[in-house]
Protein backbone atom coordinates (compact mmCIF):
# COMPACT_ATOMS: atom_id res chain seq x y z
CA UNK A 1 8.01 23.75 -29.90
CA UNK A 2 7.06 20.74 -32.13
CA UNK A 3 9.50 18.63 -30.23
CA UNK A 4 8.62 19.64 -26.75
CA UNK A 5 4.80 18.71 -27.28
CA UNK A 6 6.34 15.42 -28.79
CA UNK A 7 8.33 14.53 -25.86
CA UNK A 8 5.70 15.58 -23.46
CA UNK A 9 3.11 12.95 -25.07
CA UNK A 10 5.76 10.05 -25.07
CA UNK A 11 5.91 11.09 -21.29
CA UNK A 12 2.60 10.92 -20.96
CA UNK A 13 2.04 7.54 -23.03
CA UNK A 14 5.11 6.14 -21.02
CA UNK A 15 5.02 7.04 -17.85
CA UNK A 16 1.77 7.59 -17.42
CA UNK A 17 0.36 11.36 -15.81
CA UNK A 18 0.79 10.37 -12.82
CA UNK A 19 -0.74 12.08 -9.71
CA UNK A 20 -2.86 13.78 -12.20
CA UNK A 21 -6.20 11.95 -11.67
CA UNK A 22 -4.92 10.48 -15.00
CA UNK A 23 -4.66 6.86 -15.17
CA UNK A 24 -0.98 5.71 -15.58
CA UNK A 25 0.50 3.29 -17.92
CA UNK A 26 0.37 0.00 -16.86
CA UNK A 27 4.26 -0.19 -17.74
CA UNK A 28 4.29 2.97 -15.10
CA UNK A 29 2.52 1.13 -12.62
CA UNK A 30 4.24 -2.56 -12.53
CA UNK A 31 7.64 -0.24 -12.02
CA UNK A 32 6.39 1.87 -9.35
CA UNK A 33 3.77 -0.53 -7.48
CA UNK A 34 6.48 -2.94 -6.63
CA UNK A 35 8.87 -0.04 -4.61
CA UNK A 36 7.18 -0.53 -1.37
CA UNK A 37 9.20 -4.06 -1.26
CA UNK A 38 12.55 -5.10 -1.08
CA UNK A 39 14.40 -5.45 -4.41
CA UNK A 40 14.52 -9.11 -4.41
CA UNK A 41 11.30 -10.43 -4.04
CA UNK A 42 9.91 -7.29 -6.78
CA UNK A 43 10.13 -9.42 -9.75
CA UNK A 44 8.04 -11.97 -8.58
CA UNK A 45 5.43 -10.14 -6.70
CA UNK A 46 1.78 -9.86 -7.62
CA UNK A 47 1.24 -6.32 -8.87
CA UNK A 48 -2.46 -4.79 -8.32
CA UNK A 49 -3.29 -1.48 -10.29
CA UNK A 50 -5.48 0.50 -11.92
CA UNK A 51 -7.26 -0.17 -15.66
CA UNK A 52 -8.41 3.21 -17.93
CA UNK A 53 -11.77 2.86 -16.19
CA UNK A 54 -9.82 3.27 -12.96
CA UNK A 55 -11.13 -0.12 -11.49
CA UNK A 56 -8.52 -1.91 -9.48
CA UNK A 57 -7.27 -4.84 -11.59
CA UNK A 58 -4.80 -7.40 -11.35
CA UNK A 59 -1.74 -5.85 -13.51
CA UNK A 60 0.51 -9.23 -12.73
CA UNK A 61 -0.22 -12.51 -11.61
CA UNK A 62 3.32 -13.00 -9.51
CA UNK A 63 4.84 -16.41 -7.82
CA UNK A 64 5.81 -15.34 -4.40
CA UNK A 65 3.92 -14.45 -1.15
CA UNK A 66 3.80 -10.70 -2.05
CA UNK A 67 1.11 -8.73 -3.57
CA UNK A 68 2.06 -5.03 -4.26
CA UNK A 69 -0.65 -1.94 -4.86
CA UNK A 70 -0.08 0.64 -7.27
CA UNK A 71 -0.28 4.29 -6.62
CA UNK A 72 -4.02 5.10 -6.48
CA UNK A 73 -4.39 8.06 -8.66
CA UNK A 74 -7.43 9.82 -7.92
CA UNK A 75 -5.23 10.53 -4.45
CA UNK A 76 -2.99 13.27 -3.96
CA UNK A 77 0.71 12.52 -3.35
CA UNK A 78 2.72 8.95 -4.39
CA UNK A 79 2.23 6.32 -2.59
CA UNK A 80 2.52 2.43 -2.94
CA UNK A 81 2.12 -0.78 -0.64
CA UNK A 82 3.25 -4.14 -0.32
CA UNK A 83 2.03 -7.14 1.90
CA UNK A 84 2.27 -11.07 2.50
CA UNK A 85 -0.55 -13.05 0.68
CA UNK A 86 -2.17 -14.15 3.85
CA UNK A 87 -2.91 -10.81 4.28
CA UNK A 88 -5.29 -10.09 0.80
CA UNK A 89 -8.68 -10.97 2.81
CA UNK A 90 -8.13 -8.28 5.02
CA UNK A 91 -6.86 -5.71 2.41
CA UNK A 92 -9.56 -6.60 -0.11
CA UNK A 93 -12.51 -6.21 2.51
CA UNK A 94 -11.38 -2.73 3.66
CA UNK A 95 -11.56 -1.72 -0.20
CA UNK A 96 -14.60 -3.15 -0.12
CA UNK A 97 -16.19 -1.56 2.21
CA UNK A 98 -15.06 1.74 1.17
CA UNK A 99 -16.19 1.03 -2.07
CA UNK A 100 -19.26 0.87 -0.55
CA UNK A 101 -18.89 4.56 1.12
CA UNK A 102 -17.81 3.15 4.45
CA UNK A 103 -15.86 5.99 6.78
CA UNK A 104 -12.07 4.34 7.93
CA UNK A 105 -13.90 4.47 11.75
CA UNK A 106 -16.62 1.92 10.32
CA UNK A 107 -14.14 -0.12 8.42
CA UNK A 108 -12.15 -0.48 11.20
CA UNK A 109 -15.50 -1.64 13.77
CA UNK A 110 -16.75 -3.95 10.70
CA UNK A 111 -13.49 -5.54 10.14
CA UNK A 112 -12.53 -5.98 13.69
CA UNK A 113 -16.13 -7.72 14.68
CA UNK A 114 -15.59 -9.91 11.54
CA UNK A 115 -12.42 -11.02 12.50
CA UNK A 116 -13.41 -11.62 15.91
CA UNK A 117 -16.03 -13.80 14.72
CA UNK A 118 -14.03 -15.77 12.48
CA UNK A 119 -16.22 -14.64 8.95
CA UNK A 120 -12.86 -12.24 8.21
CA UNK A 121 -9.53 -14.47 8.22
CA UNK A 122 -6.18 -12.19 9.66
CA UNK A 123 -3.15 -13.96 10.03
CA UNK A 124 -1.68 -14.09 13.65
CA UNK A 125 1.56 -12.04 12.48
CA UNK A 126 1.95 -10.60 8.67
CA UNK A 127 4.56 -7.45 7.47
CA UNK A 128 3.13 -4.53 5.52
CA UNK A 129 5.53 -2.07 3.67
CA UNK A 130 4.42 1.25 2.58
CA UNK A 131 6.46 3.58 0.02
CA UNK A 132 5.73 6.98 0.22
CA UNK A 133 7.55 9.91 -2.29
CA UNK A 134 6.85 12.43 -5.10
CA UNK A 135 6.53 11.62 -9.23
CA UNK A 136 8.69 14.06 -10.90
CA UNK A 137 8.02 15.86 -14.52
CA UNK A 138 9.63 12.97 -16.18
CA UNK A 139 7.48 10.40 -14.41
CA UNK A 140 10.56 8.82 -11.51
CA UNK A 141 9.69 8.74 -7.96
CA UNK A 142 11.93 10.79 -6.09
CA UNK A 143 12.44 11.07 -2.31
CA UNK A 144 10.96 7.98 -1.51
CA UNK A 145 10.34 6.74 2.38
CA UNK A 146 9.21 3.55 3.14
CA UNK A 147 7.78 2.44 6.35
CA UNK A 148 7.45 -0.67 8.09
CA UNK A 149 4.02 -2.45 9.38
CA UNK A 150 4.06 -5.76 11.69
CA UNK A 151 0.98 -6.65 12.41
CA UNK A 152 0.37 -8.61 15.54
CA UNK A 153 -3.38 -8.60 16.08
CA UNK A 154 -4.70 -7.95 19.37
CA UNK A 155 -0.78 -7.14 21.27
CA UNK A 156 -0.62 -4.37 23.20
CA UNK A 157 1.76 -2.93 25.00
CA UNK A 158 2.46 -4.66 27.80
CA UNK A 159 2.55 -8.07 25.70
CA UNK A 160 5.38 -6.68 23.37
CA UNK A 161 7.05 -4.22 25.70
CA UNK A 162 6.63 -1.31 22.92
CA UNK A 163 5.31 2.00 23.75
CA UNK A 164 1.64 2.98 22.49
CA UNK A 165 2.93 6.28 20.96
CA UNK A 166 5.73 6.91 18.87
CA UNK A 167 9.17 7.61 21.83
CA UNK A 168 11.67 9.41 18.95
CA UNK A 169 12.49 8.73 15.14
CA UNK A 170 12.73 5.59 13.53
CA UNK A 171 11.78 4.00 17.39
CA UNK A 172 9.00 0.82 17.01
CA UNK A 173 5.72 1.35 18.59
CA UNK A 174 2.99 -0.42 19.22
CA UNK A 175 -0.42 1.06 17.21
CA UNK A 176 -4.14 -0.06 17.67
CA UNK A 177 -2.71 -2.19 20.88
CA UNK A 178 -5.31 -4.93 22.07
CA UNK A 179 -7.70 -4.90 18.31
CA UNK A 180 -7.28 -6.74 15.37
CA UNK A 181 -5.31 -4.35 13.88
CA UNK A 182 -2.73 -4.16 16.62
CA UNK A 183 1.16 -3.64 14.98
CA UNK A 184 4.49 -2.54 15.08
CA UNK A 185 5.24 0.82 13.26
CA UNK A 186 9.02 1.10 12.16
CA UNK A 187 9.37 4.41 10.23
CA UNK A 188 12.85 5.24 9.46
CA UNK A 189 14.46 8.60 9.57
């Protein structure tokens, strides 16, 4: 018994309690933030995560265009992110303002008159990649799905020639056609 209770608080220190509500080690996070992006540019990615007060903090200051978010653990179910640089404006000001208690349908209308003014800088093409899977006992990610996001602000449909609605699995479509937030969905089977 003494060795189970020993091995489930190295877990625990190691991998972190993940999906717990816990915060997870910051070892735990910098391996698990960074799955959203291909292999090669993981490494050298800026990693984003969470500190014990569960304030989102800088975990590592990377060297390449990519800045990766760690699971979020006060939400149910795994689930990391990865995006270009140019895209951080945009990302930081819709944690902003939901920080501030904003609903995703006001976040959305306050982000997309910002950038149409100009105050709220979106780059005219950017990728997102999103991981999606399930934290084991042992603390590994299993099952993980990622899926792809191209954004393309204000495209629509008949610009790209890609349907408004998803047309069968792992098909590109067009989402939010004609806003700021206009892009490509690619989620494979």
């Amino acid at each position: 018994m003494r060795s189970f209770f020993t091995l489930v608080m190295i877990c625990t220190l190691v991998c972190g309690n993940a999906q717990s509500g816990e915060i997870p080690s910051k070892a735990w996070q910098l391996k698990t933030a960074v799955l959203a992006l291909p292999e090669v540019y993981r490494e050298q990615a800026t990693v984003l995560g969470y500190n014990p007060a569960g304030e989102l903090v800088t975990l590592r200051q990377g060297t390449n265009e990519f800045i990766c978010l760690g699971d979020d653990p006060k939400k149910e179910g795994f689930s990391v992110a990865a995006y270009h640089k140019e895209l951080e404006p945009y990302m930081a000001r819709g944690r902003e303002l939901r920080k501030q208690g904003k609903e995703s349908g006001e976040i959305f209308d306050i982000r997309e008159e910002e950038v149409k003014s100009g105050s709220l800088p979106m780059p005219d093409k950017s990728t997102l990649y999103v991981a999606n899977g399930e934290v084991d006992d042992a603390g590994e990610v299993q099952n993980l799905k990622v899926r792809f996001v191209v954004y393309i602000p204000y495209a629509t449909a008949e610009s790209t020639g890609l349907s408004p609605a998803p047309i069968g699995p792992g098909a590109p479509w067009i989402m939010n056609p004609g806003t700021h937030r206009a892009h490509i969905m690619i989620t494979p089977e």
